[in-house]
N, C-alpha and C. Protein backbone atom coordinates (compact mmCIF):
# COMPACT_ATOMS: atom_id res chain seq x y z
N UNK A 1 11.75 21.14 -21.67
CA UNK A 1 10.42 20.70 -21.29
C UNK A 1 10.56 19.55 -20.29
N UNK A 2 9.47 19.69 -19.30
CA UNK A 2 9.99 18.53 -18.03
C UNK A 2 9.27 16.90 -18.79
N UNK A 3 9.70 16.21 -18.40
CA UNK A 3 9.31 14.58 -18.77
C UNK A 3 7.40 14.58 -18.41
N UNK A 4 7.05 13.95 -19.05
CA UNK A 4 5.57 13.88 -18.58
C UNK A 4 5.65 12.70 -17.60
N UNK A 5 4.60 12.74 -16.87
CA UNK A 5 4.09 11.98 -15.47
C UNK A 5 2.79 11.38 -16.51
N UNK A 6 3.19 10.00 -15.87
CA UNK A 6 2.00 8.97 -16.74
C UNK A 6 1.27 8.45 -15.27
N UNK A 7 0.32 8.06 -15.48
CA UNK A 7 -1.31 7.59 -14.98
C UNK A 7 -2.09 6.62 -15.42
N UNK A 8 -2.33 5.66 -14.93
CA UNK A 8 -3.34 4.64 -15.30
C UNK A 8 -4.45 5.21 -15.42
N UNK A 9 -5.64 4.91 -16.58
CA UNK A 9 -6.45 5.43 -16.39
C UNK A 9 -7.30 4.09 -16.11
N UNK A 10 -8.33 4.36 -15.15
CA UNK A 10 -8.99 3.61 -14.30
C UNK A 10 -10.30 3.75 -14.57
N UNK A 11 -11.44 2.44 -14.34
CA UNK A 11 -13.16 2.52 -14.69
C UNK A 11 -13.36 2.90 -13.62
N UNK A 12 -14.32 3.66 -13.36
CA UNK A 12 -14.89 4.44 -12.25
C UNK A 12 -15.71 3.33 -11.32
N UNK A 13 -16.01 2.11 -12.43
CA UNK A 13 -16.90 1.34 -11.68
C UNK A 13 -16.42 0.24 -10.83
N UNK A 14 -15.21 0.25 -11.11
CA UNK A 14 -14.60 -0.71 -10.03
C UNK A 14 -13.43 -0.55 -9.91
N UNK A 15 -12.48 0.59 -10.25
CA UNK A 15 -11.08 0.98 -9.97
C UNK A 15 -10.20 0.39 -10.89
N UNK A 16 -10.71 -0.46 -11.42
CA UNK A 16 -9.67 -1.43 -12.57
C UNK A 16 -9.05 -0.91 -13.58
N UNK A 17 -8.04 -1.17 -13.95
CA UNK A 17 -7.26 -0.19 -15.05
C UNK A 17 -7.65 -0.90 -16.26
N UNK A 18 -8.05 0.33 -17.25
CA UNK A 18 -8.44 -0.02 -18.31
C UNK A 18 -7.55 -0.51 -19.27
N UNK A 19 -6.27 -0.28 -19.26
CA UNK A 19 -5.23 -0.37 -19.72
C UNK A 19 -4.56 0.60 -20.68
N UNK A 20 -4.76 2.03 -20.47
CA UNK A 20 -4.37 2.70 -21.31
C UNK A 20 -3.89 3.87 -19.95
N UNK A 21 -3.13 4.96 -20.46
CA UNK A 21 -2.39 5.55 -19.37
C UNK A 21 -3.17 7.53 -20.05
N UNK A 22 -2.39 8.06 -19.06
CA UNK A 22 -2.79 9.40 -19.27
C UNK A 22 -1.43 10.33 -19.20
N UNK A 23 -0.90 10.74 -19.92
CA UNK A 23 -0.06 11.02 -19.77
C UNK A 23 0.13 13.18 -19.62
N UNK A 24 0.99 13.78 -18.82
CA UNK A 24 1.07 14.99 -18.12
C UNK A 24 2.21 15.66 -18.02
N UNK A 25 2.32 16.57 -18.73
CA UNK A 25 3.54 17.43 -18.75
C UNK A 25 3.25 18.78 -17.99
N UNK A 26 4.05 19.32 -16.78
CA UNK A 26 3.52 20.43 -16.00
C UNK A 26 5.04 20.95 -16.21
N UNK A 27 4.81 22.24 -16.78
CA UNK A 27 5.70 23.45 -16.72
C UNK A 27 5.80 24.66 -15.55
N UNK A 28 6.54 25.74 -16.47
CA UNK A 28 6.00 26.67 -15.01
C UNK A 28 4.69 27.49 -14.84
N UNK A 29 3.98 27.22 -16.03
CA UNK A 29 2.77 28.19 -15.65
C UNK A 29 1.50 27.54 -16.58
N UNK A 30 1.46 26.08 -16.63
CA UNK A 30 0.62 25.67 -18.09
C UNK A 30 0.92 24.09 -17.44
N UNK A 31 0.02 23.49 -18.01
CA UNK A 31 -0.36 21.43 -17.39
C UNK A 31 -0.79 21.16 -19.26
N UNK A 32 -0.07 20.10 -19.71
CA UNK A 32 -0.37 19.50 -20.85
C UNK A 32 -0.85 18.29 -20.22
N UNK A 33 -1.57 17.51 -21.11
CA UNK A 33 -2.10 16.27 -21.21
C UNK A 33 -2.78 15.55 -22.47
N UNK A 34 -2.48 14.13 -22.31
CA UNK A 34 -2.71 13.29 -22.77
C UNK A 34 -3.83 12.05 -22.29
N UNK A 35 -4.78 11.89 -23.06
CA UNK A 35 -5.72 10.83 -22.08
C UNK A 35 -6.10 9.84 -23.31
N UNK A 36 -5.66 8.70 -23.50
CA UNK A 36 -6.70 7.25 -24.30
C UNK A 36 -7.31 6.26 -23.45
N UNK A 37 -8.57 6.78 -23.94
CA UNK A 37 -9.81 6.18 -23.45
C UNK A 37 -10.37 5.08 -24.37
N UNK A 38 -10.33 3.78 -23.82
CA UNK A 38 -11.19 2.90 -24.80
C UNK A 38 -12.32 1.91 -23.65
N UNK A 39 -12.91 1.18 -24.73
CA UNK A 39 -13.60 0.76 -24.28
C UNK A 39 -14.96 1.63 -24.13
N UNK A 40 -15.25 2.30 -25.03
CA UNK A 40 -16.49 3.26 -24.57
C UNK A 40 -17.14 3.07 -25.92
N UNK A 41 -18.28 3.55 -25.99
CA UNK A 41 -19.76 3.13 -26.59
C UNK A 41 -19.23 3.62 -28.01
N UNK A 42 -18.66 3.53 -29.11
CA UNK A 42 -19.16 3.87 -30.26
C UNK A 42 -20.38 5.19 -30.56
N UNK A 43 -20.03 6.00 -31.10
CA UNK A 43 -20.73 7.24 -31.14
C UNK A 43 -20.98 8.15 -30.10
N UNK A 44 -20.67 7.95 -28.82
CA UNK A 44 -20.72 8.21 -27.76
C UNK A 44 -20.26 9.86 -27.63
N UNK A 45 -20.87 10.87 -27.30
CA UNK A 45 -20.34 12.13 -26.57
C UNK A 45 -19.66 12.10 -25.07
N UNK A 46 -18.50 12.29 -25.44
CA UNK A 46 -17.34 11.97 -24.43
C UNK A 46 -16.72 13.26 -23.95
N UNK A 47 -16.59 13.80 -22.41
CA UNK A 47 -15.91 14.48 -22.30
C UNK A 47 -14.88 14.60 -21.18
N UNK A 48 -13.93 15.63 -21.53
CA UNK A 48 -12.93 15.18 -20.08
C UNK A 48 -12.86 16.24 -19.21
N UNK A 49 -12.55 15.90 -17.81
CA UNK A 49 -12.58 17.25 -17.13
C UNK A 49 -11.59 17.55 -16.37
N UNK A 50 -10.87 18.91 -15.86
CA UNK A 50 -10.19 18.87 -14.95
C UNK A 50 -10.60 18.51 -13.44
N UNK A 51 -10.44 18.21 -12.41
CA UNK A 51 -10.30 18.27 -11.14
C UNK A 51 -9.09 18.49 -10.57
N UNK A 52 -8.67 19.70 -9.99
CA UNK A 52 -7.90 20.02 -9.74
C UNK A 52 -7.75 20.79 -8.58
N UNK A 53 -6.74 19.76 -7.30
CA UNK A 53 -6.43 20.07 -6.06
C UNK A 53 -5.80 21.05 -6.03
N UNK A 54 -6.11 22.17 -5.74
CA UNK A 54 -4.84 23.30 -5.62
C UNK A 54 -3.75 23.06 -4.36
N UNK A 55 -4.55 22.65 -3.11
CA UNK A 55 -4.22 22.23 -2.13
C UNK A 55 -4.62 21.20 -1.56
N UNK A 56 -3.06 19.66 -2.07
CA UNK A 56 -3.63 18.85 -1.71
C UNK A 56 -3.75 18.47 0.14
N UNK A 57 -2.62 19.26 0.55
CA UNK A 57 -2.50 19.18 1.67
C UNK A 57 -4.19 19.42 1.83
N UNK A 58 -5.16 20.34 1.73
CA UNK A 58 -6.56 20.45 2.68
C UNK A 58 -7.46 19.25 2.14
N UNK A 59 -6.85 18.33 1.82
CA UNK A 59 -8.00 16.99 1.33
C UNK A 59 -8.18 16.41 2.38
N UNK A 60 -9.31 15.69 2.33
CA UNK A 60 -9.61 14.62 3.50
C UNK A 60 -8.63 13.44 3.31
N UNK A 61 -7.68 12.99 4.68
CA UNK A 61 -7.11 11.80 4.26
C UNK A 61 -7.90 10.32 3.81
N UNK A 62 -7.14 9.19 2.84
CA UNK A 62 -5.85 9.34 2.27
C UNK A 62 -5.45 10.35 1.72
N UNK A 63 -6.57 10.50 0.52
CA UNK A 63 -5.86 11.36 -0.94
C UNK A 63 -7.20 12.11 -1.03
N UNK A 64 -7.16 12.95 -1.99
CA UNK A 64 -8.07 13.63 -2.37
C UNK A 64 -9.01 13.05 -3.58
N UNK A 65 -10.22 13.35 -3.02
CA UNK A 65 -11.41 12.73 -3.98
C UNK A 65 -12.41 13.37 -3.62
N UNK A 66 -13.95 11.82 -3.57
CA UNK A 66 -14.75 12.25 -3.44
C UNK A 66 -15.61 12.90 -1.82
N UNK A 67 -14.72 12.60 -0.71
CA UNK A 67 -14.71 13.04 0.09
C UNK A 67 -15.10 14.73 0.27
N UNK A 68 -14.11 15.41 -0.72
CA UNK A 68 -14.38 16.88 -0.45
C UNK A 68 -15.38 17.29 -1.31
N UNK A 69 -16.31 16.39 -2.14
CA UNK A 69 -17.51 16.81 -2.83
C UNK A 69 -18.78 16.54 -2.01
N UNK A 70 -18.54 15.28 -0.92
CA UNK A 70 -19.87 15.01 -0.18
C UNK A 70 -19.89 16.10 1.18
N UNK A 71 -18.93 17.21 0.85
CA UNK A 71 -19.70 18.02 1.76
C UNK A 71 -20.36 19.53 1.81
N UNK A 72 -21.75 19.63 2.31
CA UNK A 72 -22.86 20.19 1.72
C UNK A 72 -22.50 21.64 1.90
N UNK A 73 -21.64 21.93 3.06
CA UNK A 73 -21.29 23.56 3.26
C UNK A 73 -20.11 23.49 2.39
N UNK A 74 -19.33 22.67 1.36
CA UNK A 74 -18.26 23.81 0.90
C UNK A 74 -17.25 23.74 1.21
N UNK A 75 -17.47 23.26 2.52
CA UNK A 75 -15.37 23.54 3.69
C UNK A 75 -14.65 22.97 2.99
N UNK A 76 -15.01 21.33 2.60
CA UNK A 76 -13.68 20.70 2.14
C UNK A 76 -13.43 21.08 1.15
N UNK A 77 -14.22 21.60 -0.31
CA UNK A 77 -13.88 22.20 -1.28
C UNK A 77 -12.93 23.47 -1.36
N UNK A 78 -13.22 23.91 -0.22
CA UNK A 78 -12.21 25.14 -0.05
C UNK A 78 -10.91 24.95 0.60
N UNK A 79 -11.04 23.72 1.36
CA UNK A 79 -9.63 23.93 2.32
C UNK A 79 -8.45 22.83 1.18
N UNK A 80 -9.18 22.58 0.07
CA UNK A 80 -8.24 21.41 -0.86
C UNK A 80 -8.22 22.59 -1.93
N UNK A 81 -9.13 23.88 -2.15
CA UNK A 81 -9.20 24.80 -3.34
C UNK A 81 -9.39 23.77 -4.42
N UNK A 82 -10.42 23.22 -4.72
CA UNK A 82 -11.00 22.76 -5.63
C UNK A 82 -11.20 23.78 -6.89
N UNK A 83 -10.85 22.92 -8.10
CA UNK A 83 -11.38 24.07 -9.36
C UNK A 83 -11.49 22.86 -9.98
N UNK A 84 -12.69 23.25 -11.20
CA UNK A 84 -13.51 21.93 -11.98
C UNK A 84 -14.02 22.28 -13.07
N UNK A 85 -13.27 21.94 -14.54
CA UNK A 85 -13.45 23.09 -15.16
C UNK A 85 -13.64 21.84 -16.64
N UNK A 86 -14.28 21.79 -17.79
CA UNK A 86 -14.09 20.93 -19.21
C UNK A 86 -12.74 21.36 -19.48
N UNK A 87 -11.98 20.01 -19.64
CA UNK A 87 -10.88 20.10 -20.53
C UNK A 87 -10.89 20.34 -22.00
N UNK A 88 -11.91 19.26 -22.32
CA UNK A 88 -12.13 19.00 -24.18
C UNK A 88 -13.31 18.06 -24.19
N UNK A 89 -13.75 17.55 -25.75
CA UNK A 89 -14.58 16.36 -25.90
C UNK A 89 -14.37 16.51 -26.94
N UNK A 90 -15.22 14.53 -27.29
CA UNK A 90 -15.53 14.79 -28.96
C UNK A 90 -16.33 13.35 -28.90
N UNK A 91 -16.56 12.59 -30.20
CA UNK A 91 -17.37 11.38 -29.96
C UNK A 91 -16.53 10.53 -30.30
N UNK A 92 -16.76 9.11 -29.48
CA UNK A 92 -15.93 7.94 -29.44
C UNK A 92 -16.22 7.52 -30.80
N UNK A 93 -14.81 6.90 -31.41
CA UNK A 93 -14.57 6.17 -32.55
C UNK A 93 -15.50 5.11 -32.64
N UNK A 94 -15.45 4.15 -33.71
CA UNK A 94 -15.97 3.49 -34.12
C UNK A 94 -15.83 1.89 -33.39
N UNK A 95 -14.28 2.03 -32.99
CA UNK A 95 -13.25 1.32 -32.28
C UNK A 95 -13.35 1.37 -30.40
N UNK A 96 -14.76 2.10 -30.52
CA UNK A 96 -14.32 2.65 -28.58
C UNK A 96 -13.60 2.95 -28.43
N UNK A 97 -12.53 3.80 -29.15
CA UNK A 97 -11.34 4.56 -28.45
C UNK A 97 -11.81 6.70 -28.80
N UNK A 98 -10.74 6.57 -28.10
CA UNK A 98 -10.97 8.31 -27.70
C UNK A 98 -9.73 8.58 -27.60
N UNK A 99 -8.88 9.35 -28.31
CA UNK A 99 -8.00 10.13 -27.45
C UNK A 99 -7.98 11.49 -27.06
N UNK A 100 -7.57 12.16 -26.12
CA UNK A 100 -8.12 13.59 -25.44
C UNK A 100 -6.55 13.96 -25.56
N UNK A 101 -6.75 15.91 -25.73
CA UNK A 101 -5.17 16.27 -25.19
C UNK A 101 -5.81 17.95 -25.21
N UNK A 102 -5.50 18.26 -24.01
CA UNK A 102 -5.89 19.20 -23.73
C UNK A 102 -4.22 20.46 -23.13
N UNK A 103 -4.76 21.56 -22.66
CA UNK A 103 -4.03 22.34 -21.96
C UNK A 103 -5.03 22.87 -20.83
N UNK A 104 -4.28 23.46 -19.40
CA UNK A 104 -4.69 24.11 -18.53
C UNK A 104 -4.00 25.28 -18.32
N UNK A 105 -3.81 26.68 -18.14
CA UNK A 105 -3.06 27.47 -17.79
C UNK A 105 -3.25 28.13 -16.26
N UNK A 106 -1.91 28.56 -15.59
CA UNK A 106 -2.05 29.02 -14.48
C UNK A 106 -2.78 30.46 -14.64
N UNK A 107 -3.79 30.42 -13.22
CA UNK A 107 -4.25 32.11 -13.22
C UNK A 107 -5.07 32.62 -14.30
N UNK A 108 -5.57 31.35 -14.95
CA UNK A 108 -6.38 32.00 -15.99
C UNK A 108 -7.89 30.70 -16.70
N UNK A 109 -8.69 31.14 -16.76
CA UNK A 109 -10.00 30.79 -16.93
C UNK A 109 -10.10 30.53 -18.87
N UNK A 110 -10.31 29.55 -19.37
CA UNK A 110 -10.72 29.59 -21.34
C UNK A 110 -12.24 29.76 -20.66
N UNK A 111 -12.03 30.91 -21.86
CA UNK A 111 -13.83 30.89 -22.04
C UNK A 111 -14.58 30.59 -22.97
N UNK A 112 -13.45 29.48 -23.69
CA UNK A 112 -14.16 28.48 -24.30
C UNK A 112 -14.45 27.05 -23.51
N UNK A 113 -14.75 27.12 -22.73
CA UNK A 113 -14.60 25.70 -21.61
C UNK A 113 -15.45 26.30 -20.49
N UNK A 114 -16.36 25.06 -20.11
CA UNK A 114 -17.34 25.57 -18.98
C UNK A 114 -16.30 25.42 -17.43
N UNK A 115 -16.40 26.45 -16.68
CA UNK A 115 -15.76 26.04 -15.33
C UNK A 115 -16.89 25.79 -14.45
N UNK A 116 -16.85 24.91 -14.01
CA UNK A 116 -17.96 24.40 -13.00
C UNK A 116 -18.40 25.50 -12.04
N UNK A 117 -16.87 25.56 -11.16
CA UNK A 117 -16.55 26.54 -10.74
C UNK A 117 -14.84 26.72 -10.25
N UNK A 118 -14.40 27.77 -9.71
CA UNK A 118 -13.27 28.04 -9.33
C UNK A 118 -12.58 27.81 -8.10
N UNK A 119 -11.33 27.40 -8.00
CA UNK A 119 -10.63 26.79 -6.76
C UNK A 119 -11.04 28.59 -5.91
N UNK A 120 -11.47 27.49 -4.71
CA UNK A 120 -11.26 28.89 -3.47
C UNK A 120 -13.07 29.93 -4.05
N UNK A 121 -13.69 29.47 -5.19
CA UNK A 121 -14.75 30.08 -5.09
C UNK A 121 -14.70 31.14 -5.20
N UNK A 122 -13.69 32.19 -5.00
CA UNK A 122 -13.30 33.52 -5.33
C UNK A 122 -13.51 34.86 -6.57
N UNK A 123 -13.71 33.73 -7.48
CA UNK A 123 -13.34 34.08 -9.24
C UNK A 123 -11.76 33.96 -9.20
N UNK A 124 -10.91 33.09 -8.54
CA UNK A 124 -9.76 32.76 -8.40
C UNK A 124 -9.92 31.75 -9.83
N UNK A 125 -8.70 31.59 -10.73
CA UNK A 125 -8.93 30.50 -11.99
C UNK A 125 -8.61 28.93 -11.27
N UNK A 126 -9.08 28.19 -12.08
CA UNK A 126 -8.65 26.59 -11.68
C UNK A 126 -7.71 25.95 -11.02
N UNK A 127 -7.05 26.61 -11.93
CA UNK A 127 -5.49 26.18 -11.51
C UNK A 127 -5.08 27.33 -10.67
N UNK A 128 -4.78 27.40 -9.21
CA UNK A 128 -4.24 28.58 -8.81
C UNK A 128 -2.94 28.82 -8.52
N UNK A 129 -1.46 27.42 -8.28
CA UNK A 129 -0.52 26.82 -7.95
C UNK A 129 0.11 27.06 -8.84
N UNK A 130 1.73 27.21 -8.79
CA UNK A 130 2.01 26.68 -9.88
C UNK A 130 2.04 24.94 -9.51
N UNK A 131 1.90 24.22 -11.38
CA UNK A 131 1.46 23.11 -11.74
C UNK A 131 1.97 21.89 -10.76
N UNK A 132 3.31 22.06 -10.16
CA UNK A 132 3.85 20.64 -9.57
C UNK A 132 3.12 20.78 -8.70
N UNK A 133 2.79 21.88 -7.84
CA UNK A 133 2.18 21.20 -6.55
C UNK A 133 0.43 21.02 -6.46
N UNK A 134 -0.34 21.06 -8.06
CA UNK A 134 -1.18 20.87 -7.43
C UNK A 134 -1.77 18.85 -7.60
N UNK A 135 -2.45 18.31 -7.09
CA UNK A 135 -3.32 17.36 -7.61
C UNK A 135 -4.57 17.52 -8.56
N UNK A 136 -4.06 16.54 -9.30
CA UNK A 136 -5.27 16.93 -11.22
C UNK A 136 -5.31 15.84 -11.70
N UNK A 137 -6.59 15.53 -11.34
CA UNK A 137 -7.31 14.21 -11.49
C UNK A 137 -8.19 14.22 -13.07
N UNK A 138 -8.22 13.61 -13.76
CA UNK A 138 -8.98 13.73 -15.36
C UNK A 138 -10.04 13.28 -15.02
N UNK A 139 -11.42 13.41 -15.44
CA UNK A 139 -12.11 12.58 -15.24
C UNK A 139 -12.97 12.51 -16.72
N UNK A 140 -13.72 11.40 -17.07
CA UNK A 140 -14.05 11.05 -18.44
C UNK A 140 -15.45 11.04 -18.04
N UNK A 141 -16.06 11.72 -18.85
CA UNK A 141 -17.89 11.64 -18.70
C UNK A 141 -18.45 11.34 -20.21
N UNK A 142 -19.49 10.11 -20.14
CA UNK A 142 -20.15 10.04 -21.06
C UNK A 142 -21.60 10.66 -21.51
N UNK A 143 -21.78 11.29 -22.24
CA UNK A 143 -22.96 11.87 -22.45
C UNK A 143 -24.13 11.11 -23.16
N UNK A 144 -23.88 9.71 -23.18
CA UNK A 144 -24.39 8.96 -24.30
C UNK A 144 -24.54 9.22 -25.87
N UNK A 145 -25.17 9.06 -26.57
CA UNK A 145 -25.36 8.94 -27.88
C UNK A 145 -25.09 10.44 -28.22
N UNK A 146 -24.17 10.50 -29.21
CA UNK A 146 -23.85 12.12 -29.67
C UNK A 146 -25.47 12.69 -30.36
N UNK A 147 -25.59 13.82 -30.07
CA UNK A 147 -26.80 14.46 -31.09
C UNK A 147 -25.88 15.37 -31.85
N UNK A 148 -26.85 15.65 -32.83
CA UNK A 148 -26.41 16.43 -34.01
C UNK A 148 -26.37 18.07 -33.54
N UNK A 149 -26.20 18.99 -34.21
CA UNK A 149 -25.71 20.35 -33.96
C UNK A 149 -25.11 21.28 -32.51
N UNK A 150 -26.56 22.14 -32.48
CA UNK A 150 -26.06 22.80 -31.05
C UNK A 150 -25.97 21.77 -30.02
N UNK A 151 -26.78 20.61 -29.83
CA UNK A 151 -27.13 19.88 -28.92
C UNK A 151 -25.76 18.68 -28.73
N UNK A 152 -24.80 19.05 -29.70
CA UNK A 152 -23.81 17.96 -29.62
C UNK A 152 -22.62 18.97 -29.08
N UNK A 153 -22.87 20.34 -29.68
CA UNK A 153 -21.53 21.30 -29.45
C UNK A 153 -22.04 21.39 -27.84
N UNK A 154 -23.03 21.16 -27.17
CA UNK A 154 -23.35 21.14 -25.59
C UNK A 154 -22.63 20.63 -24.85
N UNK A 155 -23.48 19.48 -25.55
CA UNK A 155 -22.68 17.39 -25.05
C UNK A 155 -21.46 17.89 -24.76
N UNK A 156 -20.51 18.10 -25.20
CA UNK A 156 -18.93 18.23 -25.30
C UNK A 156 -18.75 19.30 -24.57
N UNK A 157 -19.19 20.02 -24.58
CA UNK A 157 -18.61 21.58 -23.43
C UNK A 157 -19.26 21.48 -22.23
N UNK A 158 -20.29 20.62 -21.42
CA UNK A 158 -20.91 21.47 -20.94
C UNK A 158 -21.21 19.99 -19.73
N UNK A 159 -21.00 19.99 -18.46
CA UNK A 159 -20.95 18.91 -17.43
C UNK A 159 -22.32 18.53 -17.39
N UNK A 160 -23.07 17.11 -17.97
CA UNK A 160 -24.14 16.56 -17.78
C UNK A 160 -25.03 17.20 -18.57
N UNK A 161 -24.78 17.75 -20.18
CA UNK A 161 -25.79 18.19 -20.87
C UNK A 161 -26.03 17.49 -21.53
N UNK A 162 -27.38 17.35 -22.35
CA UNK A 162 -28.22 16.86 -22.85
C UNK A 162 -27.80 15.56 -23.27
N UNK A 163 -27.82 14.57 -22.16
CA UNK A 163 -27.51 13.32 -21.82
C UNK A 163 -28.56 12.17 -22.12
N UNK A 164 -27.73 11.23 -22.69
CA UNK A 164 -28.68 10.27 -23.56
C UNK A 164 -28.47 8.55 -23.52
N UNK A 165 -29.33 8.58 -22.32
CA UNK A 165 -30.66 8.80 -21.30
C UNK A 165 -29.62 9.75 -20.25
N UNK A 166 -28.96 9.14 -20.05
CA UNK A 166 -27.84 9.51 -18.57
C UNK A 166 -26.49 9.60 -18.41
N UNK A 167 -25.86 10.92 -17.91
CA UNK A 167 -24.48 11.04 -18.26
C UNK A 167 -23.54 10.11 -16.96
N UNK A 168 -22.72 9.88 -17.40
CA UNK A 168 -22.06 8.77 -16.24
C UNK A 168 -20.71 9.25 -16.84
N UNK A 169 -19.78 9.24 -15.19
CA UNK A 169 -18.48 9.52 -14.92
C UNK A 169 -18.05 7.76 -15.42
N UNK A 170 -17.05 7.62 -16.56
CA UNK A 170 -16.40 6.42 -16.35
C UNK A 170 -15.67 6.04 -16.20
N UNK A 171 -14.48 6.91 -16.64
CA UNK A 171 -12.61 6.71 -16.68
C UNK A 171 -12.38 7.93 -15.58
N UNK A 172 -11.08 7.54 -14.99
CA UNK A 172 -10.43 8.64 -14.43
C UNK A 172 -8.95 7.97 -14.56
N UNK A 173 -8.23 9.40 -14.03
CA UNK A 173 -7.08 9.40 -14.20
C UNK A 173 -6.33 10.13 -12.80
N UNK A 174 -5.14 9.90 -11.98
CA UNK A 174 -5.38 10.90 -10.74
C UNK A 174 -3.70 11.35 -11.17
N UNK A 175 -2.78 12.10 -10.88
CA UNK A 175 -1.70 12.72 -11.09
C UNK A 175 -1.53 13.82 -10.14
N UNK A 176 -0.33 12.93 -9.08
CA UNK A 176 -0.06 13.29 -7.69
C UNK A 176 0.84 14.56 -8.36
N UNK A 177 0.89 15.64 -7.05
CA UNK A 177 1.78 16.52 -7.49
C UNK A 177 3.38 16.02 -7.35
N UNK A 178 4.21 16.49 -8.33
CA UNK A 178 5.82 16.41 -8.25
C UNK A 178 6.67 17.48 -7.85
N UNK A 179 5.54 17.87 -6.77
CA UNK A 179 6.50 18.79 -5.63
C UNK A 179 5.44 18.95 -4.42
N UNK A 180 6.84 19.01 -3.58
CA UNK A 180 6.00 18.45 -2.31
C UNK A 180 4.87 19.40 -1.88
């Protein structure tokens, strides 16, 4: 098994490291991870997501971000093959902590997990690379206050559902590829 690649995970609101890391094991056909999140609201519906550069080479320089989302036709999403898909969730401890650990597989879609949509837009899966070369950024969304039943099994699967008042991106995590 290759060594995992660790990551600061960072507040969205001012880049600052929260002090906890994210940690990433990429094989030949499958991305493990590790994410502790603290500092977040107590009861909170928390979820994590992939973002994942298939091609980081087509990002807008420096690096890849939010650049290839502010544009309205699509291009940059396609020329970086963007795929954006729920990793996992659940509700923050009592303690503001969270820990997340998910899997991604190459060439293939869970259809237990909402995909936003797919790198290349194609019905191509998320991940389309194998794992070293792509860029896979975590990102942490709060859904506010967990609700009870279907409305919580939402919260957790589902990008900006039934958000309480307002869902907000807060942690991220970015994990350069380890091949060129």
């Amino acid at each position: 098994m290759a060594d995992p690649q660790e990551a600061p995970v960072l507040w969205f609101s001012d880049f600052s490291p929260t002090g906890t890391s994210s940690y990433m094991t990429r094989l030949d056909d499958m991305v493990l991870v590790t994410l502790e999140a603290t500092g977040l609201n107590p009861g909170d519906a928390v979820t994590l997501w992939w973002i994942v550069f298939n091609n980081p080479a087509g990002c807008t320089p420096p690096m890849c971000g939010d650049d290839e989302f502010d544009d309205e036709t699509g291009a940059k999403l396609a020329a970086a093959e963007v795929g954006v898909a729920n990793a996992t969730g659940n509700v923050v401890k009592s303690d503001g902590s969270l820990e997340f650990g998910a899997t991604l597989h190459q060439g293939m879609n869970d259809p237990e997990h909402q995909v936003v949509f797919n790198a290349g837009f194609e019905g191509a899966s998320v991940l389309t690379v194998e794992p070293a070369y792509a860029e896979i950024h975590l990102v942490v969304q709060s859904h506010g206050q967990g609700r009870g039943g279907k409305k919580l099994r939402e919260q957790l699967a589902y990008l900006e559902a039934n958000c309480t008042p307002a869902c907000a991106d807060v942690q991220f995590a970015v994990h350069a590829p380890t091949a060129p």
